[in-house]
PDB file of N, CA and C in Angstrom:
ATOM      1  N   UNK A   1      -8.907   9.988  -0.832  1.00  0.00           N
ATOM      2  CA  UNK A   1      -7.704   9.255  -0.445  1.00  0.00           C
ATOM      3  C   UNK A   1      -8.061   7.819  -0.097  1.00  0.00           C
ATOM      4  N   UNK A   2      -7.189   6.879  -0.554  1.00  0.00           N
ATOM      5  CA  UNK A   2      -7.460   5.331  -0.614  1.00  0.00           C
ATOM      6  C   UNK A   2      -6.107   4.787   0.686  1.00  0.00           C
ATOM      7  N   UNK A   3      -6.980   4.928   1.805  1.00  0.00           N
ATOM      8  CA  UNK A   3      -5.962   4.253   3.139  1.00  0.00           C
ATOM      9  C   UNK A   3      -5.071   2.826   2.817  1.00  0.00           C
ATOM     10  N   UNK A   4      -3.947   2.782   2.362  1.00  0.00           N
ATOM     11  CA  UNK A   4      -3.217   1.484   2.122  1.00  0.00           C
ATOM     12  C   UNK A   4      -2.603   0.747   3.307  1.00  0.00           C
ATOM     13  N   UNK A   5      -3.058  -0.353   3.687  1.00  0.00           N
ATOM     14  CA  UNK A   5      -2.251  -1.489   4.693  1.00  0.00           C
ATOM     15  C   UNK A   5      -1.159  -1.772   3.964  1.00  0.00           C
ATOM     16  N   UNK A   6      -0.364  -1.870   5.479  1.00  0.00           N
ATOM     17  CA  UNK A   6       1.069  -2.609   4.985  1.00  0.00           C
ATOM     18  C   UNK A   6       0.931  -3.800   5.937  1.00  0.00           C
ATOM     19  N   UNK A   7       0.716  -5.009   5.679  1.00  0.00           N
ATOM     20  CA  UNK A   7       0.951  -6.249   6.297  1.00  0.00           C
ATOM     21  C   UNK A   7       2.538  -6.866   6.582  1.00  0.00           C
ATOM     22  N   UNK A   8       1.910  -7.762   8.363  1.00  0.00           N
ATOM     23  CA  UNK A   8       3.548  -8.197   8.415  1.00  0.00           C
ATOM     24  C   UNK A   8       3.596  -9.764   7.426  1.00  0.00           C
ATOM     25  N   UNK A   9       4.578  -9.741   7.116  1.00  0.00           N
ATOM     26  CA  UNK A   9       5.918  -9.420   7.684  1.00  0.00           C
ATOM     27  C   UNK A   9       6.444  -8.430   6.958  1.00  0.00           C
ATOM     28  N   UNK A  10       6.035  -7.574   5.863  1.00  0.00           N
ATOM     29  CA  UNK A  10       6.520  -6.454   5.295  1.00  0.00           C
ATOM     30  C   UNK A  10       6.375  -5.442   6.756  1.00  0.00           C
ATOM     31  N   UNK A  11       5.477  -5.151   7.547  1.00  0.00           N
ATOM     32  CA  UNK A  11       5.670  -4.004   8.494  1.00  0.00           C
ATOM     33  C   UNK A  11       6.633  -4.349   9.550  1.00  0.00           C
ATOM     34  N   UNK A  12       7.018  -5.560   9.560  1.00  0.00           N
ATOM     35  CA  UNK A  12       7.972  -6.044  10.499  1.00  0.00           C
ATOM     36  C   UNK A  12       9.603  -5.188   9.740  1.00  0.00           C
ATOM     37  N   UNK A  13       9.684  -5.644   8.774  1.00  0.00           N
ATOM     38  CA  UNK A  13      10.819  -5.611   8.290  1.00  0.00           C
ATOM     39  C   UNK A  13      11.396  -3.881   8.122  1.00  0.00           C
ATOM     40  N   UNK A  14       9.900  -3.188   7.691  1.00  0.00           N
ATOM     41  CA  UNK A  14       9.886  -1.440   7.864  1.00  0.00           C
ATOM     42  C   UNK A  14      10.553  -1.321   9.158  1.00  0.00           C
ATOM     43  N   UNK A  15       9.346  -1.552  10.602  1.00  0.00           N
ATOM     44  CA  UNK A  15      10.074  -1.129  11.679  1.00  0.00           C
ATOM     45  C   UNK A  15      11.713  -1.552  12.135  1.00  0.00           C
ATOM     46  N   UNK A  16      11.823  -2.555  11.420  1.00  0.00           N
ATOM     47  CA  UNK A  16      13.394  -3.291  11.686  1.00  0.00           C
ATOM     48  C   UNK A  16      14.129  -2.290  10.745  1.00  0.00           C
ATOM     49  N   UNK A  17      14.043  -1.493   9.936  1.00  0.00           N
ATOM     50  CA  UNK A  17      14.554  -0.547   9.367  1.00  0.00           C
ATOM     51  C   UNK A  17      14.514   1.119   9.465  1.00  0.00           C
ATOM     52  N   UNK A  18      13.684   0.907  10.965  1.00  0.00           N
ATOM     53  CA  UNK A  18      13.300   2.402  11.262  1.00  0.00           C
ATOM     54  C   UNK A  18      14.600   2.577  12.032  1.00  0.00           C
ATOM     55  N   UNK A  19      15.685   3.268  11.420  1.00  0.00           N
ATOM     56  CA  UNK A  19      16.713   3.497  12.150  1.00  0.00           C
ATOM     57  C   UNK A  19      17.459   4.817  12.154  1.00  0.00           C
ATOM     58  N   UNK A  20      16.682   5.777  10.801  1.00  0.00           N
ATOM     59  CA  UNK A  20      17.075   7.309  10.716  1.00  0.00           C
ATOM     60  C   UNK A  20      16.336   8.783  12.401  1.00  0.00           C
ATOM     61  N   UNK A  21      15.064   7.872  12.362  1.00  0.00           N
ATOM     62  CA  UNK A  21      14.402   8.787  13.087  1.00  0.00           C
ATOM     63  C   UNK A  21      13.017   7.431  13.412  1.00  0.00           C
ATOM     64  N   UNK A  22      11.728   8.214  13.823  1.00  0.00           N
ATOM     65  CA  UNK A  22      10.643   7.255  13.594  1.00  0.00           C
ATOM     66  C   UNK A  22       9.646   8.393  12.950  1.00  0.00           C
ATOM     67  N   UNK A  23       8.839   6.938  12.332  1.00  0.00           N
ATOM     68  CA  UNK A  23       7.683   7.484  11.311  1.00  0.00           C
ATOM     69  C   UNK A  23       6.935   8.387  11.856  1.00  0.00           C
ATOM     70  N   UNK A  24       6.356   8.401  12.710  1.00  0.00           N
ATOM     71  CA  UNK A  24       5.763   9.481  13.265  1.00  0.00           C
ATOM     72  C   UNK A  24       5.759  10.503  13.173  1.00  0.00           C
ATOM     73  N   UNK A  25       7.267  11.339  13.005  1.00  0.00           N
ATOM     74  CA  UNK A  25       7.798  12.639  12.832  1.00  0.00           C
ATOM     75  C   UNK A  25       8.616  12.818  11.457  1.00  0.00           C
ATOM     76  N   UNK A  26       8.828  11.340  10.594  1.00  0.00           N
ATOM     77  CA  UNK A  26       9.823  11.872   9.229  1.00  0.00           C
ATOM     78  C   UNK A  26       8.971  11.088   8.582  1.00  0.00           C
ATOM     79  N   UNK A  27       7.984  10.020   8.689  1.00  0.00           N
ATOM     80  CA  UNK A  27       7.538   9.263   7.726  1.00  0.00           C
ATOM     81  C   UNK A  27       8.499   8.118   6.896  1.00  0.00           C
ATOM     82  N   UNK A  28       8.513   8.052   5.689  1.00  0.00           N
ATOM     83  CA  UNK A  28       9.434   7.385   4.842  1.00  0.00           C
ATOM     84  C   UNK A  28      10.752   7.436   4.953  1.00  0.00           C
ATOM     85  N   UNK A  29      11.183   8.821   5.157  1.00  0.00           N
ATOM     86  CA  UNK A  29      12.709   9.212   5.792  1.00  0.00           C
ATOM     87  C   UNK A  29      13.409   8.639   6.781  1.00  0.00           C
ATOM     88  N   UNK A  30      12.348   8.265   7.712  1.00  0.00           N
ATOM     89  CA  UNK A  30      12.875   7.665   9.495  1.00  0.00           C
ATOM     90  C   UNK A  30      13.213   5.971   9.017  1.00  0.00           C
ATOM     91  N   UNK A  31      12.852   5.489   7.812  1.00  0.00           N
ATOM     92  CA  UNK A  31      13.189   4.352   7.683  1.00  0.00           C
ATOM     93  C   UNK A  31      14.658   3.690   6.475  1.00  0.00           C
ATOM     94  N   UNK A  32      15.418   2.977   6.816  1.00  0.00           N
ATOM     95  CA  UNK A  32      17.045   2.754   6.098  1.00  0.00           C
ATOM     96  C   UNK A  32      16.380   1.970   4.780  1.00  0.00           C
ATOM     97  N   UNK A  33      16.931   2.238   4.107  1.00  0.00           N
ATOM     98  CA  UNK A  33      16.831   1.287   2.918  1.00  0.00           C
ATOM     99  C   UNK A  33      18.413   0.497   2.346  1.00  0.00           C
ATOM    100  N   UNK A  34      19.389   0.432   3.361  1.00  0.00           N
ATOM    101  CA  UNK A  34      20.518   0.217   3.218  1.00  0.00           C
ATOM    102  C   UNK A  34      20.446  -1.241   3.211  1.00  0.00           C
ATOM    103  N   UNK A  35      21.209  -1.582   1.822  1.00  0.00           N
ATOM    104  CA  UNK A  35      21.065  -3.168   2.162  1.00  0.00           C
ATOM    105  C   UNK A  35      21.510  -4.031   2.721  1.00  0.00           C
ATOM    106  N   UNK A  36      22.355  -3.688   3.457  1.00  0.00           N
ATOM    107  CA  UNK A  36      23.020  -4.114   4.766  1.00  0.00           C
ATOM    108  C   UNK A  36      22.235  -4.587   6.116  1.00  0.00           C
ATOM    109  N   UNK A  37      21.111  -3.720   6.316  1.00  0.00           N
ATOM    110  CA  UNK A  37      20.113  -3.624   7.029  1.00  0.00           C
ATOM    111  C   UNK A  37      19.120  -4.615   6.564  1.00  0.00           C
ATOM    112  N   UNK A  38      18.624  -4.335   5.346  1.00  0.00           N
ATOM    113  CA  UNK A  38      17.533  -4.613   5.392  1.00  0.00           C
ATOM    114  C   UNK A  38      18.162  -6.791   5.238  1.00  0.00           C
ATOM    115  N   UNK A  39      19.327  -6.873   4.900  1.00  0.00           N
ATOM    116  CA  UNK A  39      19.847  -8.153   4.649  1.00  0.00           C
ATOM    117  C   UNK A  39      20.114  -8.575   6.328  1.00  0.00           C
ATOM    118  N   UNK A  40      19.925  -7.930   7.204  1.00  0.00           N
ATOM    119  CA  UNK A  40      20.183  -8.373   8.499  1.00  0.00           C
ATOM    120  C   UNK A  40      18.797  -8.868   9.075  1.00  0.00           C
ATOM    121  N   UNK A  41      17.849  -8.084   8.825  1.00  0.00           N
ATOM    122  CA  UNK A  41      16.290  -8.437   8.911  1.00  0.00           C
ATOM    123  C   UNK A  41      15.849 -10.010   7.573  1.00  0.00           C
ATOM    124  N   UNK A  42      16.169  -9.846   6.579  1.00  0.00           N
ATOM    125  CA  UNK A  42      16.454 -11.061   6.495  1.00  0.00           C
ATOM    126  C   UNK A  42      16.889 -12.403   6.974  1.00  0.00           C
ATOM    127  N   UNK A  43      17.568 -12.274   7.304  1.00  0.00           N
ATOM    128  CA  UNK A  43      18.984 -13.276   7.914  1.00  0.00           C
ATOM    129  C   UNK A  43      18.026 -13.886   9.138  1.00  0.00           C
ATOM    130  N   UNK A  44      17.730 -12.853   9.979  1.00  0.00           N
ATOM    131  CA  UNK A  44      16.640 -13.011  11.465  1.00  0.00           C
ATOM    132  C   UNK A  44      15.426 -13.992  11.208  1.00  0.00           C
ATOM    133  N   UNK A  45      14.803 -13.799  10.001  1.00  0.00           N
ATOM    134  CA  UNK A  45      13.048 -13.820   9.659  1.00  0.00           C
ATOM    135  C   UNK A  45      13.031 -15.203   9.083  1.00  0.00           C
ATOM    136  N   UNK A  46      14.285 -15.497   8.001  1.00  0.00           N
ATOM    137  CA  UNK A  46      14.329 -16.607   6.935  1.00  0.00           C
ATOM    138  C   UNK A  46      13.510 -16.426   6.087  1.00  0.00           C
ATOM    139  N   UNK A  47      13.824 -17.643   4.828  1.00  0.00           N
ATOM    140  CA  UNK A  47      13.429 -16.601   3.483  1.00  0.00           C
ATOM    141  C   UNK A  47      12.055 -17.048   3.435  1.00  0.00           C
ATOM    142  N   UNK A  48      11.219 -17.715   4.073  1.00  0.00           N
ATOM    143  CA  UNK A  48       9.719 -17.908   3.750  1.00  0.00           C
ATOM    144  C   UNK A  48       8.927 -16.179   4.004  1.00  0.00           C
ATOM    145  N   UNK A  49       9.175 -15.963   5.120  1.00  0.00           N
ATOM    146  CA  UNK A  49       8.954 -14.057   5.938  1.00  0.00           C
ATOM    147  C   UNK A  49       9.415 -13.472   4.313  1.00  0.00           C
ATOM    148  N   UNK A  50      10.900 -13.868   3.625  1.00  0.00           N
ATOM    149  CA  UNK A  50      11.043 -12.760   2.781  1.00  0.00           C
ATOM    150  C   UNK A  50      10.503 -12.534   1.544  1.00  0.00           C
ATOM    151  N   UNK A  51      10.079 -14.240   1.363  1.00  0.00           N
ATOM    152  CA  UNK A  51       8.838 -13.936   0.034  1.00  0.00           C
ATOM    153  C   UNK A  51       7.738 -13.484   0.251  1.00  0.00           C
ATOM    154  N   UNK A  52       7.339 -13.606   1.591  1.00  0.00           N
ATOM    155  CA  UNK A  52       6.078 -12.846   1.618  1.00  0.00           C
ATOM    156  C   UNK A  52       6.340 -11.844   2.005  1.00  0.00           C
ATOM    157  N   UNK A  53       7.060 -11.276   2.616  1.00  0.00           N
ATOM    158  CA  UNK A  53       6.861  -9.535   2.694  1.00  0.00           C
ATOM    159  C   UNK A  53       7.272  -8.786   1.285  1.00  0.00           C
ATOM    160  N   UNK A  54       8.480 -10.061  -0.080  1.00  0.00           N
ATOM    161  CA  UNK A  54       8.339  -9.237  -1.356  1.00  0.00           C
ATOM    162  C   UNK A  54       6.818  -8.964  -2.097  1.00  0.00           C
ATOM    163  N   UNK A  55       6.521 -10.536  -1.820  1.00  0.00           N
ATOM    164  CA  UNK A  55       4.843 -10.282  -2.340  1.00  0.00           C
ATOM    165  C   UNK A  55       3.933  -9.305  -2.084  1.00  0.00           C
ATOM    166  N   UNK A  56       4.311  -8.834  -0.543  1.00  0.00           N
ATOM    167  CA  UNK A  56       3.059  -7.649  -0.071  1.00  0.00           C
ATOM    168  C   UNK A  56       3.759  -6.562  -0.803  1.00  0.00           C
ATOM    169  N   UNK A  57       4.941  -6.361  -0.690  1.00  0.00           N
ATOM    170  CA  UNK A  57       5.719  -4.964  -1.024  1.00  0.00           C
ATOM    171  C   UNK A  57       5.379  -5.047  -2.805  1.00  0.00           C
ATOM    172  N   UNK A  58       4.946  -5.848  -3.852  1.00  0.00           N
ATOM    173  CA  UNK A  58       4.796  -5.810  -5.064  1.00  0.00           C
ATOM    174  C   UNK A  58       3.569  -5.491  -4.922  1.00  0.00           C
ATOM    175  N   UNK A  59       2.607  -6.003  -4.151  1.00  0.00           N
ATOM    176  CA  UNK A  59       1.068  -5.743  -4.196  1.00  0.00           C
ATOM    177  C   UNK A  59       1.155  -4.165  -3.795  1.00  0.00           C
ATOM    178  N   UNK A  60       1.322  -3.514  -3.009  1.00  0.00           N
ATOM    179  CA  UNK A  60       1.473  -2.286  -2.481  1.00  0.00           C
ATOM    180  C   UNK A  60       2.007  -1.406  -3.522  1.00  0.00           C
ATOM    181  N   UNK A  61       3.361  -1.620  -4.364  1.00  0.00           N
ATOM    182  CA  UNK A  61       3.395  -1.080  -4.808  1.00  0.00           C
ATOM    183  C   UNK A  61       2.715  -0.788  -6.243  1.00  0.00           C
ATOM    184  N   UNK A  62       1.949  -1.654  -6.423  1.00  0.00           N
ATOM    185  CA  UNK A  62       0.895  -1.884  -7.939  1.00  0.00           C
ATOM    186  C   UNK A  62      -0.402  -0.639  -7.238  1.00  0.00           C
ATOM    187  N   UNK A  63      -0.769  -0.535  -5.993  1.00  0.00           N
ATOM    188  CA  UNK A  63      -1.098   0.114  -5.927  1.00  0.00           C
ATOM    189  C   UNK A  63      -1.277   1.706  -5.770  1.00  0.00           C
ATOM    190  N   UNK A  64       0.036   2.002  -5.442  1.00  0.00           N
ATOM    191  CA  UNK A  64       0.441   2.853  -5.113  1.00  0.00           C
ATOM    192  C   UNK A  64       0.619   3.485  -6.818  1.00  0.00           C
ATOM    193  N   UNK A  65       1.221   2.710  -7.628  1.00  0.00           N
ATOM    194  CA  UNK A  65       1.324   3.133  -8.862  1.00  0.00           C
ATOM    195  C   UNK A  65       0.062   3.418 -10.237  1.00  0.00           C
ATOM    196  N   UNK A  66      -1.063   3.065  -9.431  1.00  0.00           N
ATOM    197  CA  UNK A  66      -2.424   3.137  -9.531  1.00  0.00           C
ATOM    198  C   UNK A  66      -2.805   4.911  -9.901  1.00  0.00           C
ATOM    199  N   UNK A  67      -2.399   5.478 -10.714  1.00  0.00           N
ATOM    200  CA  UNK A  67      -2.649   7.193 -10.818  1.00  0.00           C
ATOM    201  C   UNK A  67      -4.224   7.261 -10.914  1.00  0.00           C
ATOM    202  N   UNK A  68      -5.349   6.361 -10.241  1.00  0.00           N
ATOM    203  CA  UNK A  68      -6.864   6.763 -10.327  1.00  0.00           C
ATOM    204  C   UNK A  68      -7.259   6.708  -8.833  1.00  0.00           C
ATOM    205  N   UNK A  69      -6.222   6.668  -7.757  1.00  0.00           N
ATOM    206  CA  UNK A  69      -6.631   7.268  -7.014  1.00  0.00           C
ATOM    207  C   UNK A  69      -5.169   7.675  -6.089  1.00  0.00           C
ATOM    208  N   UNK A  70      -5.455   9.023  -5.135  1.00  0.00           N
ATOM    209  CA  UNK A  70      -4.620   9.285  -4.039  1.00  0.00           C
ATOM    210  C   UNK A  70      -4.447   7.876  -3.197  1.00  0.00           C
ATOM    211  N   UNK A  71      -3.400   7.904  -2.586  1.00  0.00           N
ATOM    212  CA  UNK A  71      -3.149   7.282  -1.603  1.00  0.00           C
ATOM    213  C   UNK A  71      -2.400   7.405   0.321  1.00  0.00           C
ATOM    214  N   UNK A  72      -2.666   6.746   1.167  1.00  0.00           N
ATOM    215  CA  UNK A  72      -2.354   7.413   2.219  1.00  0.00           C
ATOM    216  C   UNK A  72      -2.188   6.420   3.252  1.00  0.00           C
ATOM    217  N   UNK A  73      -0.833   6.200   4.128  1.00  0.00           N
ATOM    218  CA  UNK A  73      -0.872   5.175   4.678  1.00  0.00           C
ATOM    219  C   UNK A  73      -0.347   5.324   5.989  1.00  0.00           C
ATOM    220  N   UNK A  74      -1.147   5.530   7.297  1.00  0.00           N
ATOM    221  CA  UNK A  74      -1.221   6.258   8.362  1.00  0.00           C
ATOM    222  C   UNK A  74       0.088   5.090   9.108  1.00  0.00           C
ATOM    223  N   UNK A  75       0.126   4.393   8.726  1.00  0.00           N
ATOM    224  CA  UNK A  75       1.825   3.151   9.055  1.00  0.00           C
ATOM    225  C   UNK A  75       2.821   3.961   9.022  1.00  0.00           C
ATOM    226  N   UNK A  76       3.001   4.551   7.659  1.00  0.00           N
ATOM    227  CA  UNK A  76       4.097   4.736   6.724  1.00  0.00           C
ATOM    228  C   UNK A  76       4.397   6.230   7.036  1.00  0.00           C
ATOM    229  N   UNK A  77       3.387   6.933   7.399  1.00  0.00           N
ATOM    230  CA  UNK A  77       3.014   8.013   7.790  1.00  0.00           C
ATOM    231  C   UNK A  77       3.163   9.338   6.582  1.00  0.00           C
ATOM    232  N   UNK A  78       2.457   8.993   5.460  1.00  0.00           N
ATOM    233  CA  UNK A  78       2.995   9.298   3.671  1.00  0.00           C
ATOM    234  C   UNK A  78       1.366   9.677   3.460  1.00  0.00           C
ATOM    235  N   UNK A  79       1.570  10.267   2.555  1.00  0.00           N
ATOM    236  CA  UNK A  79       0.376  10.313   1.819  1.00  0.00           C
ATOM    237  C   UNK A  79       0.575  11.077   0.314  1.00  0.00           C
ATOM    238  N   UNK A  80       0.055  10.841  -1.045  1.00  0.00           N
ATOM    239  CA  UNK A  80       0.138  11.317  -2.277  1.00  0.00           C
ATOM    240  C   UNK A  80      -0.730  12.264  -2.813  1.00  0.00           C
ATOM    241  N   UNK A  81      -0.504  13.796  -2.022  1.00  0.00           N
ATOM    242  CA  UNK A  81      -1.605  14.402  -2.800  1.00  0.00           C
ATOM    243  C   UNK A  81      -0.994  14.982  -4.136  1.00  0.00           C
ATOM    244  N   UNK A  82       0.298  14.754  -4.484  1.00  0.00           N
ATOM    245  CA  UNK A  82       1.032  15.329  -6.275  1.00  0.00           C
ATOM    246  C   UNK A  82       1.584  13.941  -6.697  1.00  0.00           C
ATOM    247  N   UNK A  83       1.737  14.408  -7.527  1.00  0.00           N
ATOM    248  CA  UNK A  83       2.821  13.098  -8.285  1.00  0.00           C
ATOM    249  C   UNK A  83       4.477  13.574  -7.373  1.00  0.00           C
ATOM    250  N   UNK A  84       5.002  14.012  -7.171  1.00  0.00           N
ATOM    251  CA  UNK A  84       5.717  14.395  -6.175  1.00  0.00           C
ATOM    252  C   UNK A  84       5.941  13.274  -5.247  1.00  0.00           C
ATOM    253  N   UNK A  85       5.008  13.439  -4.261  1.00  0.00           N
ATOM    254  CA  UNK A  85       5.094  12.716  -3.013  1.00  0.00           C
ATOM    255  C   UNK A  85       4.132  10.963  -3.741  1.00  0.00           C
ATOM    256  N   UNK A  86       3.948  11.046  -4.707  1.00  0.00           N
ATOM    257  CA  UNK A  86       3.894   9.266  -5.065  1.00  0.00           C
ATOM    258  C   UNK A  86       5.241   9.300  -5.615  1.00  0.00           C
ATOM    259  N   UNK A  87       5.898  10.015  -6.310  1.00  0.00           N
ATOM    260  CA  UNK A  87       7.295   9.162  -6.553  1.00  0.00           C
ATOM    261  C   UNK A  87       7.782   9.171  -5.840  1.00  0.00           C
ATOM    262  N   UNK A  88       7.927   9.980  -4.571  1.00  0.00           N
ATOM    263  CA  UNK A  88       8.836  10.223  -3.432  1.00  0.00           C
ATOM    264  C   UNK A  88       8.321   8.308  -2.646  1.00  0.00           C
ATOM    265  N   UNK A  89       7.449   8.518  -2.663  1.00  0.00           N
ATOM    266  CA  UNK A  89       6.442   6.667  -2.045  1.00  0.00           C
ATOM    267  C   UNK A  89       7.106   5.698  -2.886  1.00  0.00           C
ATOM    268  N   UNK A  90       7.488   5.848  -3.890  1.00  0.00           N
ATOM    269  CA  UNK A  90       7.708   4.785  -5.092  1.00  0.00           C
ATOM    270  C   UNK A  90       9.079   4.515  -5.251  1.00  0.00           C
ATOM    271  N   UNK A  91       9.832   5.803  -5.098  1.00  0.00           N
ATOM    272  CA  UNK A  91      10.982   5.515  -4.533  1.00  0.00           C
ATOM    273  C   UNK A  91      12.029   4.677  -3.516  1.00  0.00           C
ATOM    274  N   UNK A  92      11.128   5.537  -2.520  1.00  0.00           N
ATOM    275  CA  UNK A  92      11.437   4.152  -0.989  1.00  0.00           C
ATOM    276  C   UNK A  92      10.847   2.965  -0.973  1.00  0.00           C
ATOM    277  N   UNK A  93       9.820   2.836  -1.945  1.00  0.00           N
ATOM    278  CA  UNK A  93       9.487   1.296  -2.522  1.00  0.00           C
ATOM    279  C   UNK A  93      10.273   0.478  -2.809  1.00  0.00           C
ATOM    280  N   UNK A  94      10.608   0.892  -4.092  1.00  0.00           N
ATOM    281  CA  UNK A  94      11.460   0.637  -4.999  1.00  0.00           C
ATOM    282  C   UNK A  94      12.820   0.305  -4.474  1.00  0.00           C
ATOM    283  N   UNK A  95      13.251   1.288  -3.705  1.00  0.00           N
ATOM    284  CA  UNK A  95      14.795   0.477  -3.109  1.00  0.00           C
ATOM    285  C   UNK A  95      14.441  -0.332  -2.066  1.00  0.00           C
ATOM    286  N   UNK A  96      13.224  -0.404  -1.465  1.00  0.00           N
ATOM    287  CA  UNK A  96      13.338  -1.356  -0.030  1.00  0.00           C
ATOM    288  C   UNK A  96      13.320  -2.845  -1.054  1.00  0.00           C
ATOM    289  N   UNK A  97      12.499  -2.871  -1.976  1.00  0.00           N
ATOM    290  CA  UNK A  97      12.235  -4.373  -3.307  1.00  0.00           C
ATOM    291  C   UNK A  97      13.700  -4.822  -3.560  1.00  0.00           C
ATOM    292  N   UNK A  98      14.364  -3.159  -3.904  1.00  0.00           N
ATOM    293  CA  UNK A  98      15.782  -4.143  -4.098  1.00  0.00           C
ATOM    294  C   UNK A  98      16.570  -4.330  -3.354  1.00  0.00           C
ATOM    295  N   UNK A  99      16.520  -4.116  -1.941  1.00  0.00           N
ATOM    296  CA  UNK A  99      17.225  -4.295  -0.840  1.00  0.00           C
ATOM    297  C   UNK A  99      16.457  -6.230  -0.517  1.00  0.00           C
ATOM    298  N   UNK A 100      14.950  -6.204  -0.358  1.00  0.00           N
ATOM    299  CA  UNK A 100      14.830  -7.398  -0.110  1.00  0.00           C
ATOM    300  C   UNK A 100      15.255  -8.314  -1.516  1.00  0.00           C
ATOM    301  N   UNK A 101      14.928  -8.357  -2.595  1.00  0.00           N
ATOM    302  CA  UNK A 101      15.445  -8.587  -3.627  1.00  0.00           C
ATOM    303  C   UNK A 101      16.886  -9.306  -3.406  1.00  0.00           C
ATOM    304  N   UNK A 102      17.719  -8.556  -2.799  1.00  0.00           N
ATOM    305  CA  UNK A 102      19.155  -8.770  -3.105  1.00  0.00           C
ATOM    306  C   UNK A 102      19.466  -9.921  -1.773  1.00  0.00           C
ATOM    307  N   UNK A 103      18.226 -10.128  -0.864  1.00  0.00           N
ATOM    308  CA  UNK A 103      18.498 -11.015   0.130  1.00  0.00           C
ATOM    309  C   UNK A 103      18.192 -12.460  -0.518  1.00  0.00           C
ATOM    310  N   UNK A 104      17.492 -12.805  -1.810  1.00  0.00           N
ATOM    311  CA  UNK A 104      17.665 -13.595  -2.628  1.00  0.00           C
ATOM    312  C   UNK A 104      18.898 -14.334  -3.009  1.00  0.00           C
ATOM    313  N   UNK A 105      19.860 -13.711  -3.349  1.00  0.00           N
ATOM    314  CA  UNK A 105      20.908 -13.248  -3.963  1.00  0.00           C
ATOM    315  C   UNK A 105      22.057 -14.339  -3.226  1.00  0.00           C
ATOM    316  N   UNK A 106      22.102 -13.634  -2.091  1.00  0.00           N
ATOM    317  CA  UNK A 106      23.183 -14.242  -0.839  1.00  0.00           C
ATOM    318  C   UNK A 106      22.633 -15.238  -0.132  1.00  0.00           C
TER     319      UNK A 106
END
């Protein structure tokens, strides 16, 4: 297993979206991907914070999409031992990109 960092201001913007439960006990689940949310954590940070937390969140996810090794990220509280639980990772990727994405936008 290959331990992945999540750097702020991308971990800023996670915990500003931990609003189902916390990672600790749901992992990926405990965090909103609603873009409502994640455009409010925007709004707070300004858009210099939001290119760089898209940049970390593209780097992360290049890795994550990396099928030569497991991955595991004691933050996020996730780990990929099937293809399963990496798409399940790639998923909540994937919409948090287009949630920050769409703070572009407006």
């Amino acid at each position: 297993m290959m331990e992945v960092s999540v750097p702020s201001p991308l971990r800023k913007a996670i915990i500003f979206c931990e609003v189902e439960c916390v990672r600790a006990c749901c992992g990926i689940d405990a965090v909103s991907t609603e873009p409502a949310l994640i455009e409010e954590w925007c709004r707070r940070v300004g858009p210099a914070a939001v290119v760089d937390a898209r940049l970390q969140l593209a780097e992360l996810i290049e890795v994550v999409e990396d099928r030569s090794h497991r991955v595991t990220s004691t933050f996020l509280n996730h780990r990929t031992p099937n293809d399963a639980a990496r798409r399940q990772l790639l998923d909540f990727l994937a919409a948090f990109a287009a949630g920050l994405a769409a703070c572009d936008a407006s």
